[in-house]
Protein backbone atom coordinates (compact mmCIF):
# COMPACT_ATOMS: atom_id res chain seq x y z
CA UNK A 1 24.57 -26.61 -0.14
CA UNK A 2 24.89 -25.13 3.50
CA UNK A 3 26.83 -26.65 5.99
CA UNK A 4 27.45 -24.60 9.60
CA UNK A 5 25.42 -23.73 12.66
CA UNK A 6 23.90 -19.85 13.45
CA UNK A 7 23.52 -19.36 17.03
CA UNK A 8 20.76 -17.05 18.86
CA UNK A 9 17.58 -17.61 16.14
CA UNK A 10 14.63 -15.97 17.65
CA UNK A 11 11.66 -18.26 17.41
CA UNK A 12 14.12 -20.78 15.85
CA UNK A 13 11.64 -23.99 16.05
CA UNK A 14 8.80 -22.35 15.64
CA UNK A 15 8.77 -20.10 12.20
CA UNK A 16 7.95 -21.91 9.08
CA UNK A 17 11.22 -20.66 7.25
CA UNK A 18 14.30 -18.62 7.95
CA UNK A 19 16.29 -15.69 5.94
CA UNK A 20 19.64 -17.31 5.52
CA UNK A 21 23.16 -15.24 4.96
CA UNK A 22 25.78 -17.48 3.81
CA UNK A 23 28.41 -17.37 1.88
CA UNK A 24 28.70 -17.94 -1.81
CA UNK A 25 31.66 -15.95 -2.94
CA UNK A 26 35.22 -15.06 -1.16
CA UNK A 27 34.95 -11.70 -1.40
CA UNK A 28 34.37 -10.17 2.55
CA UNK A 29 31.08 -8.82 1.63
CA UNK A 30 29.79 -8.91 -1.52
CA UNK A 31 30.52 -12.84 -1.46
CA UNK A 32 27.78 -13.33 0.91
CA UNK A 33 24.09 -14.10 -0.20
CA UNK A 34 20.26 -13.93 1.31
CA UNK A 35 18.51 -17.36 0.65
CA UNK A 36 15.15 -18.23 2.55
CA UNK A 37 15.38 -21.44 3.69
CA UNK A 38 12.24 -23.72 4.38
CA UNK A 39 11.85 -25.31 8.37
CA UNK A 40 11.45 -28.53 6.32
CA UNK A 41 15.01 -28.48 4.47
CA UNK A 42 16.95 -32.11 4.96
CA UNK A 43 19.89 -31.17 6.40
CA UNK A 44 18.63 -28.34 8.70
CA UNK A 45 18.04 -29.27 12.29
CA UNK A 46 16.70 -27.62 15.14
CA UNK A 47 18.71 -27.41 18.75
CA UNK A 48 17.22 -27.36 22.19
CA UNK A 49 16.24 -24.07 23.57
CA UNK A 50 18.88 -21.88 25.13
CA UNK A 51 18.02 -20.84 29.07
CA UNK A 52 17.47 -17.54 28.78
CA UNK A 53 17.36 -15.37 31.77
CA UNK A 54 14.65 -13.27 29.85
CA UNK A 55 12.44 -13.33 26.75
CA UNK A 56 10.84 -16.58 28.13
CA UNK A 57 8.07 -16.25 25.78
CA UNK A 58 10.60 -16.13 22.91
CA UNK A 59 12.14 -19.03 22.01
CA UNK A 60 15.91 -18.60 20.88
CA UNK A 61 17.94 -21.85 19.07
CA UNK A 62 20.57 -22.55 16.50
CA UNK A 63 20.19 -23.65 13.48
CA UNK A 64 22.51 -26.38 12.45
CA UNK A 65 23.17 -27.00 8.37
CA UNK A 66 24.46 -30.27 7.27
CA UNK A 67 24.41 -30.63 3.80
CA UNK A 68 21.70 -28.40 3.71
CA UNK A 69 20.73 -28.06 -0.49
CA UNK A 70 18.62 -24.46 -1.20
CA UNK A 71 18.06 -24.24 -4.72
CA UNK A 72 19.34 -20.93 -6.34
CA UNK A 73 15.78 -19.74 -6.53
CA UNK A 74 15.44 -19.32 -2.75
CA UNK A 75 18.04 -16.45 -3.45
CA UNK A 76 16.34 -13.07 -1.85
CA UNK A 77 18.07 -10.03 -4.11
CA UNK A 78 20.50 -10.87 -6.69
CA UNK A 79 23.73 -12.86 -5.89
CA UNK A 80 25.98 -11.91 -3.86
CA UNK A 81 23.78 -8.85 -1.80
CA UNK A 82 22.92 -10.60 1.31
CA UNK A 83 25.18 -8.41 3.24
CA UNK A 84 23.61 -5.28 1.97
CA UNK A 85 20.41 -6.81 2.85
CA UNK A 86 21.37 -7.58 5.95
CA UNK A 87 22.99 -3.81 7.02
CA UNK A 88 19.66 -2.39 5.14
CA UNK A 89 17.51 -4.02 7.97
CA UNK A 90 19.70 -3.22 11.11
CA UNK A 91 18.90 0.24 11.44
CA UNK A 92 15.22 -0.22 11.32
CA UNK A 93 15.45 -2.84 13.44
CA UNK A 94 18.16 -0.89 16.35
CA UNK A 95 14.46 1.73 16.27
CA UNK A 96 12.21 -1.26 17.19
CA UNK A 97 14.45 -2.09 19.87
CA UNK A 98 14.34 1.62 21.15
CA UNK A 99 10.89 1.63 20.90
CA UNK A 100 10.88 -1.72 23.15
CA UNK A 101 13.03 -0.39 25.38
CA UNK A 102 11.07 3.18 25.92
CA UNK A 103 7.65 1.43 26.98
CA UNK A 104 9.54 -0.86 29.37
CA UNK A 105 11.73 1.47 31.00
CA UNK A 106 7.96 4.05 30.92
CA UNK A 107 6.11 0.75 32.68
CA UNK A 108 8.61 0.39 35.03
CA UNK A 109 8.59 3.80 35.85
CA UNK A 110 4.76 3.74 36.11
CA UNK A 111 4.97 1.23 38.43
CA UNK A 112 7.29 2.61 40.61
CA UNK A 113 5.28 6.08 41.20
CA UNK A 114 2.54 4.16 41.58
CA UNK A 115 4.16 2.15 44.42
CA UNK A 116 5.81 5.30 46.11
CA UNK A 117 2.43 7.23 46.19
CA UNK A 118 0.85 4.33 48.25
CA UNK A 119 3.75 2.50 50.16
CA UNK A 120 3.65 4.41 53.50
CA UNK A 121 6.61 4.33 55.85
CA UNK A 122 7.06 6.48 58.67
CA UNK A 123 3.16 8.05 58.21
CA UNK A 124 4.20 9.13 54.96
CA UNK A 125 4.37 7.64 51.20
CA UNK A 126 7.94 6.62 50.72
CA UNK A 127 7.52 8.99 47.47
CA UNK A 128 8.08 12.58 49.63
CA UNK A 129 11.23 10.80 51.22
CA UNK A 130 13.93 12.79 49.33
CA UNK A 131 16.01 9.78 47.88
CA UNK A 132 12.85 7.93 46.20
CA UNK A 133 11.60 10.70 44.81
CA UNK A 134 14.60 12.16 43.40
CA UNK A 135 15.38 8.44 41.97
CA UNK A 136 11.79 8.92 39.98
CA UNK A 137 12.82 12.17 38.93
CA UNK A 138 15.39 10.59 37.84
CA UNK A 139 13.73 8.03 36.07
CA UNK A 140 11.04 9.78 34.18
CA UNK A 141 13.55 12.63 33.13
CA UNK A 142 15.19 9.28 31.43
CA UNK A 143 12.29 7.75 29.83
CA UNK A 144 11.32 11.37 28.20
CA UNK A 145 14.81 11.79 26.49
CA UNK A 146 14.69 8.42 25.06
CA UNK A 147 11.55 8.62 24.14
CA UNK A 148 12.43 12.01 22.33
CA UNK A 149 15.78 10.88 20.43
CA UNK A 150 13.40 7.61 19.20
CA UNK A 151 11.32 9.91 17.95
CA UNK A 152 13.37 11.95 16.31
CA UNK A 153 15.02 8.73 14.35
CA UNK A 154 11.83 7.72 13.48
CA UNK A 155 10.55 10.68 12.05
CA UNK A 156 14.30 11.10 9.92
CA UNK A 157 12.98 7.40 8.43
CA UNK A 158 9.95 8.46 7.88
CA UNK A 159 11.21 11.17 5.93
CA UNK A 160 13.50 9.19 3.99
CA UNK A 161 16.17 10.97 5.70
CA UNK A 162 19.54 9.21 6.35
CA UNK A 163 19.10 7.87 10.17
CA UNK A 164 21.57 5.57 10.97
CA UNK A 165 23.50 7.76 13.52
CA UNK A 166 20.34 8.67 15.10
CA UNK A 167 19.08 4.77 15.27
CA UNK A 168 22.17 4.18 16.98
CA UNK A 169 22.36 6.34 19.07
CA UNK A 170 18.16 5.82 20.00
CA UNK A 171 19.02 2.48 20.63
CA UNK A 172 21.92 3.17 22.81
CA UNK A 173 19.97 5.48 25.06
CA UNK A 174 17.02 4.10 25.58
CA UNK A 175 18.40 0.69 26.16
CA UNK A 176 20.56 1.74 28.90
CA UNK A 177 18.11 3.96 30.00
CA UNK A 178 15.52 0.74 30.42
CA UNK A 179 18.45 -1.20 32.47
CA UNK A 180 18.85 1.72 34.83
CA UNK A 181 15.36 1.97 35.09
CA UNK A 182 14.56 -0.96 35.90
CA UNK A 183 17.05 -1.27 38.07
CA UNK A 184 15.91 1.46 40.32
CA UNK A 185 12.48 0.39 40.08
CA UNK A 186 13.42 -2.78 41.70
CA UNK A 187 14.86 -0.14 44.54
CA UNK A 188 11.91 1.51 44.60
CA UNK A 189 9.76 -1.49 45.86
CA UNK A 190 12.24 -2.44 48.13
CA UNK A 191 11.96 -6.55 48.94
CA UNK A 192 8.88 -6.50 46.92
CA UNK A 193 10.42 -5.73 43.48
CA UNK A 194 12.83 -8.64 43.72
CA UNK A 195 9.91 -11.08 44.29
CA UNK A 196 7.44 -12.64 41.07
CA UNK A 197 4.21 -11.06 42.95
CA UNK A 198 5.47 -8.12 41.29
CA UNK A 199 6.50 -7.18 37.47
CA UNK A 200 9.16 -5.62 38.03
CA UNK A 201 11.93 -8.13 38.10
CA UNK A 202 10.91 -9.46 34.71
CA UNK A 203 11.21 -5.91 33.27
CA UNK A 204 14.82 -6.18 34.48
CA UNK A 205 15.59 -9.19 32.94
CA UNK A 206 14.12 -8.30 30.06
CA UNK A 207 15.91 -5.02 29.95
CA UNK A 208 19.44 -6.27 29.62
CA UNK A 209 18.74 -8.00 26.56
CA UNK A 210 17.88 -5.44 24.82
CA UNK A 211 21.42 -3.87 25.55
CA UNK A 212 22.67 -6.90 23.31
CA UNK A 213 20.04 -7.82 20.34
CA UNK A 214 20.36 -5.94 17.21
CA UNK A 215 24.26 -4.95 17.94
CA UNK A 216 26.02 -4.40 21.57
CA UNK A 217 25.97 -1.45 22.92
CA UNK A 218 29.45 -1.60 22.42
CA UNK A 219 28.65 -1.64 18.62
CA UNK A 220 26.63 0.96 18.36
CA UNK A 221 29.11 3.62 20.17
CA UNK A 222 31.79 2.22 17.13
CA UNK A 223 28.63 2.97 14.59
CA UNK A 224 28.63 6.51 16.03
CA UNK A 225 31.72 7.15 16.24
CA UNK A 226 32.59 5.90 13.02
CA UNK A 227 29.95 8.52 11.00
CA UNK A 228 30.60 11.19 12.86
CA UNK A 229 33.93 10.80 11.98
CA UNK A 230 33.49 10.53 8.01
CA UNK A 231 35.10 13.25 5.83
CA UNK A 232 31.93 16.20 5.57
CA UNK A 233 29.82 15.51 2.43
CA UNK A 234 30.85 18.24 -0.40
């Protein structure tokens, strides 16, 4: 039986069921279990929609357990191994946020070089001014090391290297690098990128999130830190 509430579900509402950590056991981690729990459980409700400043198209909710009864064959692994289910999926999933954040920050950039090759002020594109284009330069120089050190992760997964370091650290950069970005591509166009006639200021709302989901920022500097300070491997 489940009884509590998890906050920030994406597409809460709208999947047909939900992997579930809860915990069976006292012990910090290994007394915590995977169970996939059907939309239709009694006892599982759905909450209204959080107002999201972003990710409009995604729905977020909690999910509220009262007296919510899984049987024991819903269990995903064995007893007791949700949390090393859980930690086995985070580093995968700090990549696909990387990878979100590159080809947001690389449209935003798009857009903005496109805007400062054909936005004329003074008989000239505001791209040769000095300050835009050194903001682009900027920019792009971002989006390429991101892109790189995503890569890079990747490819260590791929490999079946260990990549956890390098996941959190891909997610770190290019997540900040999309919210700075973004940011100065809403510079870029001036008045325009703070209007709707433009994509811009979606691309910065959207950007911030990503700083968040999958582990903070904050979070992911303590996962660094944290490895690279482990005794060396004999």
């Amino acid at each position: 039986m489940i009884d509590g509430t998890k906050a920030w579900v994406t597409d809460a509402g709208e999947a047909d069921c939900y992997v579930v950590m809860c915990r069976t056991g006292e012990d910090r981690t290994r007394g915590i279990s995977a169970l996939l729990v059907p939309a239709d459980t009694p006892g599982l409700t759905i909450a209204s929609p959080e107002r999201k400043m972003g990710l409009w198209a995604s729905p977020t909710r909690q999910l509220v357990f009262d007296g919510a009864r899984v049987p024991a064959r819903n269990l995903l692994a064995e007893e007791g191994q949700g949390f090393t289910v859980a930690m086995s999926a985070l580093d995968g999933g700090r990549l696909g946020i990387a990878a979100c954040a590159v080809g947001l920050a690389d449209a935003a950039l798009g857009t903005a070089v496109a805007y400062a090759r054909e936005r004329e002020q003074f008989g000239r594109p505001i791209g040769e001014f000095q300050g835009v284009g050194f903001l682009l330069a900027d920019m792009a120089t971002g989006v390429e090391a991101a892109r790189a050190l995503t890569y890079e992760a990747a490819d260590r997964r791929d490999l079946g290297l260990p990549f956890s370091r390098l996941a959190s650290m891909a997610k770190l950069t290019a997540t900040d690098t999309a919210m700075r970005v973004t940011t100065d591509a809403v510079q870029v166009l001036g008045g325009n990128g703070y209007t709707r006639d433009y994509p811009v200021e979606r691309w910065f709302r959207e950007a911030k999130v990503l700083q968040i989901l999958e582990g903070t920022n904050q979070v992911q500097r303590m996962v660094i830190a944290r490895d690279l300070l482990r005794p060396p491997r004999p």
